[in-house]
Protein backbone atom coordinates (compact mmCIF):
# COMPACT_ATOMS: atom_id res chain seq x y z
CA UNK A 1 37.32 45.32 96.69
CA UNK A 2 38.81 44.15 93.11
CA UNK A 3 35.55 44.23 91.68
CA UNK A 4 34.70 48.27 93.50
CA UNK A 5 37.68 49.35 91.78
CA UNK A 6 36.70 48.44 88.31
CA UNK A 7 33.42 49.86 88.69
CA UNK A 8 35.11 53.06 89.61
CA UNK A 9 37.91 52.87 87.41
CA UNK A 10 35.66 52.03 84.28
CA UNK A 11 33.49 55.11 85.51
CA UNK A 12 35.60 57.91 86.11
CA UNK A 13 37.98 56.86 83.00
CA UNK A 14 34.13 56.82 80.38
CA UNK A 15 33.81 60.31 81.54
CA UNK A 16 36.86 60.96 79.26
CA UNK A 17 39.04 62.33 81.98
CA UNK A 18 42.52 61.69 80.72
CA UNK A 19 44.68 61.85 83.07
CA UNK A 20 47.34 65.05 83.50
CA UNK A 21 51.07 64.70 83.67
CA UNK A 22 48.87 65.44 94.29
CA UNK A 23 46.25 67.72 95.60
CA UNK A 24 47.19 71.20 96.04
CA UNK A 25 44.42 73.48 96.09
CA UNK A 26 46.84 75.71 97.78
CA UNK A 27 44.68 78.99 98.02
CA UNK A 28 42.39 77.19 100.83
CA UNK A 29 45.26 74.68 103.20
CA UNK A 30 44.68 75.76 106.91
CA UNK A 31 41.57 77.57 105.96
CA UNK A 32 38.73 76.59 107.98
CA UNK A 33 36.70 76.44 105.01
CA UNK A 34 39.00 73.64 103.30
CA UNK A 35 36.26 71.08 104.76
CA UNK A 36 36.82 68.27 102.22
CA UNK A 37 39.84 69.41 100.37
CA UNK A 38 41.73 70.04 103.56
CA UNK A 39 42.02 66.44 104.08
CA UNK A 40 44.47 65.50 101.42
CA UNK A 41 47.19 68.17 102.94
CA UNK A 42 46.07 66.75 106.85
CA UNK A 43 43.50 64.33 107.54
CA UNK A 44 43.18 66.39 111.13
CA UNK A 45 42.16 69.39 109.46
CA UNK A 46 38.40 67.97 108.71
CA UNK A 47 37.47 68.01 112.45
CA UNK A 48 37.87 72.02 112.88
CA UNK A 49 35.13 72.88 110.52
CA UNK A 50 31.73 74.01 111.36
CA UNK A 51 29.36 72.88 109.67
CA UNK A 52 27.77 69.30 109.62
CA UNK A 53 28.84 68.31 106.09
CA UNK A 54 30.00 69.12 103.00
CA UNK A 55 31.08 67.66 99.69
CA UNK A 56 33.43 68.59 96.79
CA UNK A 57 31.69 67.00 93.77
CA UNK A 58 34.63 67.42 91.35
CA UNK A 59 37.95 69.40 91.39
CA UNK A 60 40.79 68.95 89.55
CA UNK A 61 44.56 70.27 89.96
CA UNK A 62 47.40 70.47 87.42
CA UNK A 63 50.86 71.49 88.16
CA UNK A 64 53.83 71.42 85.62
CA UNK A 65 57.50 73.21 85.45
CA UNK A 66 60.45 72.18 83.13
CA UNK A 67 64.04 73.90 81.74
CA UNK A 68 63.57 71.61 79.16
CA UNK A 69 61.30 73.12 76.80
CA UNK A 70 60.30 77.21 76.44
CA UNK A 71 57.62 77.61 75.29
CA UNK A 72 57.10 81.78 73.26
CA UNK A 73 54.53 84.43 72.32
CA UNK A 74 51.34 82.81 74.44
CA UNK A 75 49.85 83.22 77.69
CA UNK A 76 46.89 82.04 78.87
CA UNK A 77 45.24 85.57 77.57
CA UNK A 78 46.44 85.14 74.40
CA UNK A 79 45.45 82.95 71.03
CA UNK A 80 48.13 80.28 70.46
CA UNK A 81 48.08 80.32 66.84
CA UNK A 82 51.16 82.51 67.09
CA UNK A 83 52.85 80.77 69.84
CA UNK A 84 56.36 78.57 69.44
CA UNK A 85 57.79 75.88 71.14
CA UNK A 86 61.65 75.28 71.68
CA UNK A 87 63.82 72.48 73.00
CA UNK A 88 65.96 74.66 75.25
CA UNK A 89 69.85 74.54 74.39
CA UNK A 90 73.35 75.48 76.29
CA UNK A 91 75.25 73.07 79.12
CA UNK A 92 73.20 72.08 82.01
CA UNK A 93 70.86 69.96 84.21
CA UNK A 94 67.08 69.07 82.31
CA UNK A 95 64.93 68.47 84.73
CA UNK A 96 60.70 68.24 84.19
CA UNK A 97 57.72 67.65 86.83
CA UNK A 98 54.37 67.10 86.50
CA UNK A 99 51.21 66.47 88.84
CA UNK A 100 47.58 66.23 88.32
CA UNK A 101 44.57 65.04 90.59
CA UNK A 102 40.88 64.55 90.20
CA UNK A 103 39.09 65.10 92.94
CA UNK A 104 35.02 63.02 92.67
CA UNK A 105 32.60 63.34 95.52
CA UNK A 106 35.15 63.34 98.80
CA UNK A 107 32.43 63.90 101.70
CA UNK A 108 32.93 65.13 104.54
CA UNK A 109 30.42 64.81 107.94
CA UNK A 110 31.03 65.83 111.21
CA UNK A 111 30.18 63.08 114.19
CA UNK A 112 29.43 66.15 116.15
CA UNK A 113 32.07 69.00 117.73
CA UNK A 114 34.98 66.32 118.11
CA UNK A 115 34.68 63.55 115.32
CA UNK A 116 34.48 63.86 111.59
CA UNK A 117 35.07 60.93 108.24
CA UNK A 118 35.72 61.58 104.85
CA UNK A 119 36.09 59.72 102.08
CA UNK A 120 35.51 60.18 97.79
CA UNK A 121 37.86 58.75 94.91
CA UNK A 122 40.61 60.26 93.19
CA UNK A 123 42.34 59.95 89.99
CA UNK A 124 45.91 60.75 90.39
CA UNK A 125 48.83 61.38 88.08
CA UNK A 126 52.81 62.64 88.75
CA UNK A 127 55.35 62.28 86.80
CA UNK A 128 59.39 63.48 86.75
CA UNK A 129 62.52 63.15 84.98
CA UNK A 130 65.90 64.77 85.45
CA UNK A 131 69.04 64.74 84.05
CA UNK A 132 72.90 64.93 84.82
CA UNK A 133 74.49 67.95 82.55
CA UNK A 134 74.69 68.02 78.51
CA UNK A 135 74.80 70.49 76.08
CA UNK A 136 72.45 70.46 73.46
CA UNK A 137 71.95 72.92 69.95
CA UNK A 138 69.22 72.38 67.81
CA UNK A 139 72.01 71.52 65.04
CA UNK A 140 72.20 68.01 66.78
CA UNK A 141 70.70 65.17 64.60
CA UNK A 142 72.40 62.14 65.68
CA UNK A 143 74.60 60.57 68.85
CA UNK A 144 77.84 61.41 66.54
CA UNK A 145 76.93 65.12 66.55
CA UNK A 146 75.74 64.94 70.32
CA UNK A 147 79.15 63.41 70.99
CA UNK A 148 80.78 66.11 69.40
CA UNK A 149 79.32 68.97 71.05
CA UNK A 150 79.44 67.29 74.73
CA UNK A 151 83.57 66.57 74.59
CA UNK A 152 83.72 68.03 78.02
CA UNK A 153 80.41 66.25 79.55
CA UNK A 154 79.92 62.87 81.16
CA UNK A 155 79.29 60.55 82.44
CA UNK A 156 75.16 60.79 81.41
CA UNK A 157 72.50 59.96 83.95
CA UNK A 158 69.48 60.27 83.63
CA UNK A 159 65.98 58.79 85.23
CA UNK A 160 62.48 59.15 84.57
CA UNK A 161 59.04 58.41 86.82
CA UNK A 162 55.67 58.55 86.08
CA UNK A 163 52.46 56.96 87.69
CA UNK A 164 48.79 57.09 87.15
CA UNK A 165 45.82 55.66 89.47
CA UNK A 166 42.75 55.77 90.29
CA UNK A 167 42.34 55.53 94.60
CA UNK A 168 39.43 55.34 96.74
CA UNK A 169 40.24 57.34 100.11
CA UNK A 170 38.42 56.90 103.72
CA UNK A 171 39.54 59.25 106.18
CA UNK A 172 38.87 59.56 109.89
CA UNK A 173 39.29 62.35 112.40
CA UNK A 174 38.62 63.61 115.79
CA UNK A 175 39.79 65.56 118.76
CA UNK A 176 42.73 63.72 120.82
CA UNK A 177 43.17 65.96 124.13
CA UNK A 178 42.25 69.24 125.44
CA UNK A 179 42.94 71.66 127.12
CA UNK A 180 41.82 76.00 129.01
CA UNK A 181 42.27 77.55 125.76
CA UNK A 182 43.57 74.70 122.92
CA UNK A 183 42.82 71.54 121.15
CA UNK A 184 45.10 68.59 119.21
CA UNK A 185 43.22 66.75 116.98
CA UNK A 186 44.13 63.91 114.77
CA UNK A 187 43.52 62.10 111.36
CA UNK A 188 44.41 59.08 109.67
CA UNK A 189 43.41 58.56 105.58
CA UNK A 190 44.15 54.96 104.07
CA UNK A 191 43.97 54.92 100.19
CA UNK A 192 43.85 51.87 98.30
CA UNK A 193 44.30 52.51 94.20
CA UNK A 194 44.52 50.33 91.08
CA UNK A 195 47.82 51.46 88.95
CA UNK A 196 46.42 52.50 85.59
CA UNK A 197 49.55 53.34 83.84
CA UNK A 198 53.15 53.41 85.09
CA UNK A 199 56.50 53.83 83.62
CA UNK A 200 59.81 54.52 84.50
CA UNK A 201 63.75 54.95 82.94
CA UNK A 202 67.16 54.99 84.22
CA UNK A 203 70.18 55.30 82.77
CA UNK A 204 73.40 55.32 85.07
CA UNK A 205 76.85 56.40 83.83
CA UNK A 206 77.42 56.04 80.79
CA UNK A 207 80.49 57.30 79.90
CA UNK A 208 82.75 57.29 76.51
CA UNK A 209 85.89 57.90 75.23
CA UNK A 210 87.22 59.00 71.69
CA UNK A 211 89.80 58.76 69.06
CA UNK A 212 91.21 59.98 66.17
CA UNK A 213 90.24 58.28 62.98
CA UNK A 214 91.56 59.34 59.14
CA UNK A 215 87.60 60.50 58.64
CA UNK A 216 87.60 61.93 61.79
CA UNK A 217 86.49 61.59 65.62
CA UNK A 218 85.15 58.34 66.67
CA UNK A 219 83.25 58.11 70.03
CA UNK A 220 82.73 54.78 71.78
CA UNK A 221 80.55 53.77 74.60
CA UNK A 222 82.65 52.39 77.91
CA UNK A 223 80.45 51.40 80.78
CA UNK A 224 77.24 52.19 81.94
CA UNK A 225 73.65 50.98 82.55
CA UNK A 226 69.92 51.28 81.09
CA UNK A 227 66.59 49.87 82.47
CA UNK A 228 63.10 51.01 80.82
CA UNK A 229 60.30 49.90 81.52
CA UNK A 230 56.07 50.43 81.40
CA UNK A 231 52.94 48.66 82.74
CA UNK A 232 52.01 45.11 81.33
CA UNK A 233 48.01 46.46 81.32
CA UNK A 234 48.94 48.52 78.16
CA UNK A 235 50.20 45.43 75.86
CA UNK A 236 46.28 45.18 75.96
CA UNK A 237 45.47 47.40 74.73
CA UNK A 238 44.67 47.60 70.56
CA UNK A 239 43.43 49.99 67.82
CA UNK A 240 41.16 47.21 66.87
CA UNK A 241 39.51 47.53 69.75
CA UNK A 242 36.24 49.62 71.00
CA UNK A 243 37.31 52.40 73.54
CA UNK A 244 35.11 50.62 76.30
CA UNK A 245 36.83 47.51 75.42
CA UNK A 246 40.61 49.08 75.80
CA UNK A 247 39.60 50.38 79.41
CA UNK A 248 38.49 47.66 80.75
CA UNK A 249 41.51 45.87 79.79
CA UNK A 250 43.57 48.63 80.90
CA UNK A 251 41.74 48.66 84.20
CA UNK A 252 41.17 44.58 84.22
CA UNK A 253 44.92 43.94 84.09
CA UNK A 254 46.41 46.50 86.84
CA UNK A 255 47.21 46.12 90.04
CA UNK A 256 46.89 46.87 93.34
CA UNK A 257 48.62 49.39 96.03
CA UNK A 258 48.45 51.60 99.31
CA UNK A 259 49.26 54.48 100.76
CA UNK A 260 48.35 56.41 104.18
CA UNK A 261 48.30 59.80 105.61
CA UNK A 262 48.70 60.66 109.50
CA UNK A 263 48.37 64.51 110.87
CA UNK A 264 47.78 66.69 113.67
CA UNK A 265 46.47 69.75 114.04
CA UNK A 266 46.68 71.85 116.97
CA UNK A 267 44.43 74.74 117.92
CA UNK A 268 45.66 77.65 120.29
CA UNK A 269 41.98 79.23 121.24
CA UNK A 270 41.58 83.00 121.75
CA UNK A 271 42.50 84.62 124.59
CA UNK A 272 39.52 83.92 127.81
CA UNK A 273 38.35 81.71 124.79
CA UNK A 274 35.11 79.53 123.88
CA UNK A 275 34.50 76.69 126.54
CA UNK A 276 32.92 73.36 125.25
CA UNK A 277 29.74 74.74 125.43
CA UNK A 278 29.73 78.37 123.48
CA UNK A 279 28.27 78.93 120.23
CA UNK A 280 28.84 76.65 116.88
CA UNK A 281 31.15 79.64 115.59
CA UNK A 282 32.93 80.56 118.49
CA UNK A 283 33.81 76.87 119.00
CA UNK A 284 36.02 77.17 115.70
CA UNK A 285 37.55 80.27 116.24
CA UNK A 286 41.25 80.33 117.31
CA UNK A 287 44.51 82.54 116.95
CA UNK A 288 47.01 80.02 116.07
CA UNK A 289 46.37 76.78 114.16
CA UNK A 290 49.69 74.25 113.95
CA UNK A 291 49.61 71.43 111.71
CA UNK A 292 51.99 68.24 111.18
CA UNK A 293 51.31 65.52 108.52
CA UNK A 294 52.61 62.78 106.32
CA UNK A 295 51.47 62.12 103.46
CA UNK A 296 51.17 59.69 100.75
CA UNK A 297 53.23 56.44 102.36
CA UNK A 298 52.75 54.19 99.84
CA UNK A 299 52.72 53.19 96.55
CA UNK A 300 51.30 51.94 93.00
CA UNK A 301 51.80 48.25 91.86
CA UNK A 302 51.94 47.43 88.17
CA UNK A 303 54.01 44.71 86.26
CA UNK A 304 56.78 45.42 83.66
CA UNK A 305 55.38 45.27 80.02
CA UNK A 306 56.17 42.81 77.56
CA UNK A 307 58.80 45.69 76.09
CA UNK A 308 60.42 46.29 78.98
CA UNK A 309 64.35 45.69 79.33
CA UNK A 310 67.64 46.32 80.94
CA UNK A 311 71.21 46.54 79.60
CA UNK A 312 74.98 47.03 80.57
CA UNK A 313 76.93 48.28 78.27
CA UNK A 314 80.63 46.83 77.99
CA UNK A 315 83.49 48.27 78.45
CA UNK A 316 84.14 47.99 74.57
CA UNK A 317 80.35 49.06 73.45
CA UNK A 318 79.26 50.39 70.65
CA UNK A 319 80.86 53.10 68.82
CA UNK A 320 78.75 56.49 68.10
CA UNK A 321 78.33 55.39 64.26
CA UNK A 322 77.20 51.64 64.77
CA UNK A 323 74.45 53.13 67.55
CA UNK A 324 72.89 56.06 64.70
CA UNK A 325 73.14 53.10 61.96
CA UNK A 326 70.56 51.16 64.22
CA UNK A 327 68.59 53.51 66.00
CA UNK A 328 67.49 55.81 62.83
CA UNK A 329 63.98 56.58 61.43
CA UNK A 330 63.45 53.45 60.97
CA UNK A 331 62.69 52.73 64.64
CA UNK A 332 59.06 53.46 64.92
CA UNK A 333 57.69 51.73 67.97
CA UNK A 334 59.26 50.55 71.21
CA UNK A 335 59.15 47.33 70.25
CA UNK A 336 61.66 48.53 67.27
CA UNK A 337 63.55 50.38 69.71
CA UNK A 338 64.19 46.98 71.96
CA UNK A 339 64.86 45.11 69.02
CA UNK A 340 67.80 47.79 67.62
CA UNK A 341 69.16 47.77 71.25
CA UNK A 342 69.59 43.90 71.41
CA UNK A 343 71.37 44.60 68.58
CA UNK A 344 74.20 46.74 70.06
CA UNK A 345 74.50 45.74 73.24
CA UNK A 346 73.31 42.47 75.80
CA UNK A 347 70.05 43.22 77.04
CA UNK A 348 67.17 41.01 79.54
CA UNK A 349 63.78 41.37 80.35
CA UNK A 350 63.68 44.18 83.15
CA UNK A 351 61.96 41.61 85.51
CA UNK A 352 58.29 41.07 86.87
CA UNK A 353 57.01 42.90 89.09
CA UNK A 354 57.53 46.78 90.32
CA UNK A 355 56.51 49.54 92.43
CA UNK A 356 56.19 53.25 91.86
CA UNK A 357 56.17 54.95 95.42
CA UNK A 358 53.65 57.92 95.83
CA UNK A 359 55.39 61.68 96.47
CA UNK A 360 56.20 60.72 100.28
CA UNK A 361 56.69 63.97 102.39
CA UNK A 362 55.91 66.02 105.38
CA UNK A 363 54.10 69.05 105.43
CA UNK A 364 54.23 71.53 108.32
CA UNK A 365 51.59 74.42 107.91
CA UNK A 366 50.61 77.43 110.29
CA UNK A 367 47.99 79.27 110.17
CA UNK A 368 47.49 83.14 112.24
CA UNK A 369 44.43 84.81 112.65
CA UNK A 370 45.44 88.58 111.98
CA UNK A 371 42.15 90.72 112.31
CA UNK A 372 38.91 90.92 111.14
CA UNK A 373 38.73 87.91 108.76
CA UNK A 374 42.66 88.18 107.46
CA UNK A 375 44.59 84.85 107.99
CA UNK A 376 48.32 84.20 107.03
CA UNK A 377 49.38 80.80 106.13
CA UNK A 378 53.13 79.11 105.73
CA UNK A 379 53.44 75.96 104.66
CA UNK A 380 56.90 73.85 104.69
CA UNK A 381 57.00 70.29 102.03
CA UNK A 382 60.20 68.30 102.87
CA UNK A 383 60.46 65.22 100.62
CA UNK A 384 61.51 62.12 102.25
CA UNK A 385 60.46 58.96 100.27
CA UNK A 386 64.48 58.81 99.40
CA UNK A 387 65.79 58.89 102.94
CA UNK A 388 63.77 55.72 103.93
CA UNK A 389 64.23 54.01 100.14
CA UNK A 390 67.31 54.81 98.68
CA UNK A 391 67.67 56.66 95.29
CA UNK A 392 67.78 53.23 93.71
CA UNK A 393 63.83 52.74 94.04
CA UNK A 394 61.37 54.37 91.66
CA UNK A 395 60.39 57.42 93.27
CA UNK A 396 57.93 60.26 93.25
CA UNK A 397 58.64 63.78 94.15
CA UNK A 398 56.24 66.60 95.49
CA UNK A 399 56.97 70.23 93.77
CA UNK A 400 56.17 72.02 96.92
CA UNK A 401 58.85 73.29 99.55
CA UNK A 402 57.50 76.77 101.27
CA UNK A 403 54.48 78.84 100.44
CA UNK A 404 53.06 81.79 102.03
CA UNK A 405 49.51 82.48 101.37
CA UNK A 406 47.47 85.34 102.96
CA UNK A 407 43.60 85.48 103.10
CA UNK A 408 40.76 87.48 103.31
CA UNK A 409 37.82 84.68 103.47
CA UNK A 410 34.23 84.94 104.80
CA UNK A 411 31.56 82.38 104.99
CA UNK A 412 30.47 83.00 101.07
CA UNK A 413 33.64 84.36 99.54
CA UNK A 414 37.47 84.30 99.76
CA UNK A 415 40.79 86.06 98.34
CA UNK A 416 43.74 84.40 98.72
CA UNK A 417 47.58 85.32 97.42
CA UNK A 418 49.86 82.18 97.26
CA UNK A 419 53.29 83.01 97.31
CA UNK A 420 55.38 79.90 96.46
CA UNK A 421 59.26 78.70 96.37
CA UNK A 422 58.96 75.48 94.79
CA UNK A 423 61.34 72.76 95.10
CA UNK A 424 63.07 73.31 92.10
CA UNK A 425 63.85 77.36 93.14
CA UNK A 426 61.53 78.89 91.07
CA UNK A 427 59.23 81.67 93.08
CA UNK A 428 55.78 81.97 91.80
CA UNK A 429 52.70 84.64 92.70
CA UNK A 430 49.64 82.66 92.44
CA UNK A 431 45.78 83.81 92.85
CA UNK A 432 42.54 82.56 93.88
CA UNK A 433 38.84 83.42 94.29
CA UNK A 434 36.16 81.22 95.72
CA UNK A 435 32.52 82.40 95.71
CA UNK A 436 29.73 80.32 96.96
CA UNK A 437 30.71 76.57 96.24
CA UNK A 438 33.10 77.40 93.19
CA UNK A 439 36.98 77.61 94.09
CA UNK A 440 39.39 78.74 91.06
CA UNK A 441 43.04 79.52 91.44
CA UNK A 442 46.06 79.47 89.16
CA UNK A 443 49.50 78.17 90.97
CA UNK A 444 51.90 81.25 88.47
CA UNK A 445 49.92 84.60 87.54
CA UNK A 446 52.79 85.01 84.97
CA UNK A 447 50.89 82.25 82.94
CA UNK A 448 48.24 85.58 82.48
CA UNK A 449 50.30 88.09 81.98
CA UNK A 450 53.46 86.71 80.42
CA UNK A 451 54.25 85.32 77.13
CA UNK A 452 57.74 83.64 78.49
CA UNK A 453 56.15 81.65 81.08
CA UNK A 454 53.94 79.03 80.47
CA UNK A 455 56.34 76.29 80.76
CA UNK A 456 55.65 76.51 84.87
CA UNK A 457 52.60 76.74 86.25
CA UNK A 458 49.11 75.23 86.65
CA UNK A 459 45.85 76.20 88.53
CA UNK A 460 42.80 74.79 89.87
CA UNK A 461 39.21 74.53 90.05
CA UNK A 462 36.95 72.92 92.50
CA UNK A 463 33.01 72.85 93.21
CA UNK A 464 32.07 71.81 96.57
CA UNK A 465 28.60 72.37 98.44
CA UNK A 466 28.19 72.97 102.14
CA UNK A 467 25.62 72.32 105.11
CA UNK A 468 24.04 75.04 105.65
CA UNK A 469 23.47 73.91 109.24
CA UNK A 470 26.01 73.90 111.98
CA UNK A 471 26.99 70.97 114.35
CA UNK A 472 25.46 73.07 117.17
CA UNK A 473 23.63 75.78 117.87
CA UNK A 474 24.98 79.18 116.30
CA UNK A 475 25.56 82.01 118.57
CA UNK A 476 26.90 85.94 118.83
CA UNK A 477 30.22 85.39 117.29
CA UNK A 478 33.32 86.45 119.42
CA UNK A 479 34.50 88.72 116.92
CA UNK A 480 33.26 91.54 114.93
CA UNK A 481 33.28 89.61 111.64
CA UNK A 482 32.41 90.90 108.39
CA UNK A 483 28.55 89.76 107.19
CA UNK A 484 28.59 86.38 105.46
């Protein structure tokens, strides 16, 4: 299994496919014509499709948002030359998340009507960081004048996630029980994945006090904690090096980790519906279509980096001068960074070994058949990795929380609206058009149209070919549907 990995590792990373800072292809969840996409969101949903096979040879995702940064005067319509980037100022929560996925050759084939696999390889990336409240102007150049302006913040906390891998997924799926006019099917995915690159930072109340000095306000540190660390497999990595020779190092010296997906599916069949033995599309018709998963329970292994520390800071720690006289423009590197740290307060090697859970949640999605070939989807994300953890572990969160999407989709073409409230209350009008094999969407139209905007957002592209044969024999179709 070690020795698959690296072969697939080593490939997909030679293609030059650097990983973003999760697979939402949102336009097509609960679609019938998801086929191999539709897996990552429910394993069940590969079993209600009609035709024998089909495969998504590539597709990749990105979705970022962030009150951290605006970014001004560009849109994804307009040159950048002009555009400017700001560090966003006033009193309040930062908070940043990213997610990325790239989707190679997941296959799907049907076992006939009731029984379908799937399986491909994935290179997967998510990342977050948030923030208790500060204030921040762009006039701050050290942690005196930081002090100064935050008099009435603290204690600071702060944490940071992030996690790349590369996973190889088999998924299996088939119809569970039956009845007059409905079907439950069922799915199970198990991933295994190499972590490529981790890293992760905490910082837990640190608080300060002040006092009056002839030259002015000294602030001093009085409690508190830090831990930082990153993934031993990038010590190995050197400028001296080849670029075939730093990946497989990077791959050579990660580690192994899991994760699994489990989902239902539940089909309410039209009215006097198709029996067992009707016609191919008939079979897959139905008026409601109820879906339960969860997803990604698991994680990514990887091993703290030679760099990697913890501190507490005493109760008498350093003062607000002695901490800008250390850390200054001198500090260049990390390693500098760990060094001027040991310097101001007691520090340790952050341990051995760690894990990075995977964006642990469960999706509830329902999807009406309207008229014609108009469909309305909802989809519910409820993050849950922390309930079962604790907020101590090193977690990943999904950016999802409700979407409605309506349809209009056809054998060789689609148009789809998503309509999203994400989890960090931001409501975004998305878009997406698939024609033939080719699927493109973009998660925020204001990335299009607006020049404010393009600090949240994202889209998607995917290219996946179909059977053109059906698991059965195609008959008269129930309803008047338009011409494929």
């Amino acid at each position: 299994m070690v020795k698959i990995f690296k072969t697939c590792s080593l490939w997909l990373l030679m293609q030059g496919m650097d990983p973003l800072q999760a697979q939402d292809y949102h336009a097509v969840q609960g679609s019938n014509y998801a086929g191999s996409l539709g897996v990552y969101n429910n394993p069940a949903a590969m079993v209600n499709t009609p035709v024998k096979w089909d495969l998504t040879i590539a597709g990749i995702q990105a979705k970022y948002q962030t009150n951290a940064i605006r970014i001004a005067d560009y849109s994804l319509l307009s040159s950048p030359a002009n555009s400017q980037f700001f560090i966003t100022g006033g009193s309040k929560e930062r908070y940043g998340n990213a997610q990325a996925n790239i989707n190679l050759f997941t296959t799907r084939i049907a076992w006939g009507r009731n029984r379908a696999i799937s399986f491909g390889a994935n290179l997967r990336s998510g990342a977050n960081f948030s923030t208790s409240e500060y204030n921040y102007r762009d006039t701050v150049s050290s942690v005196q004048s930081f002090m100064t302006l935050n008099e009435a913040t603290g204690p600071y906390s702060a944490k940071m996630r992030m996690s790349t891998a590369v996973e190889l997924c088999l998924s299996y799926g088939q119809t569970i029980l039956r009845g007059g006019d409905w079907r439950l099917n069922g799915g199970l995915t198990v991933k295994v994945n190499r972590g490529l690159a981790g890293a992760q930072g905490t910082v837990t109340n640190i608080s300060k006090t002040s006092t009056a000095t002839p030259t002015g306000i000294e602030y001093q540190l009085t409690g508190g904690s830090l831990i930082y660390g990153y993934s031993s497999n990038i010590d190995h990595l050197n400028g001296n090096y080849s670029r075939l020779t730093n990946i497989a190092n990077l791959v050579r010296y990660s580690r192994s980790g899991a994760s699994v997906d489990l989902g239902l599916e539940w089909l309410k069949l039209p009215d006097n519906g198709p029996a067992y033995t009707q016609g191919e599309d008939d079979y897959y018709d139905y008026e409601w279509k109820v879906s339960a998963s969860v997803l990604d329970i698991g994680w990514a292994q990887y091993r703290y980096g030679a760099e990697s520390r913890r501190a507490t800071i005493p109760a008498n720690g350093p003062t607000a001068t002695e901490i800008d006289q250390h850390i200054d423009s001198t500090v260049k590197s990390l390693s500098d960074f760990t060094n001027a740290i040991a310097q101001l307060v007691p520090v340790q090697s952050a341990g051995t070994d760690y894990k990075i859970f995977s964006p642990a949640r469960i999706n509830l999605n329902v999807d009406r058949w309207l008229m014609s070939a108009l469909y309305l989807n909802a989809d519910i994300n409820v993050n849950i990795g922390s309930l079962f953890l604790g907020k101590n572990r090193y977690i990943l969160k999904s950016m999802n929380r409700v979407r409605v999407t309506p349809r209009y989709e056809v054998r060789r073409w689609g148009l789809y609206l998503p309509l999203q409230y994400n989890a960090n209350n931001q409501f975004w009008v998305g878009a997406a058009g698939r024609l033939g094999p080719l699927l493109v969407g973009v998660h925020n139209l204001a990335n299009l149209f607006s020049k404010t905007s393009m600090a949240s957002g994202g889209g998607y592209i995917a290219l996946t070919i179909r059977s053109s044969q059906f698991t059965g024999t195609k008959k008269e179709k129930k309803y008047d549907c338009p011409t494929y």
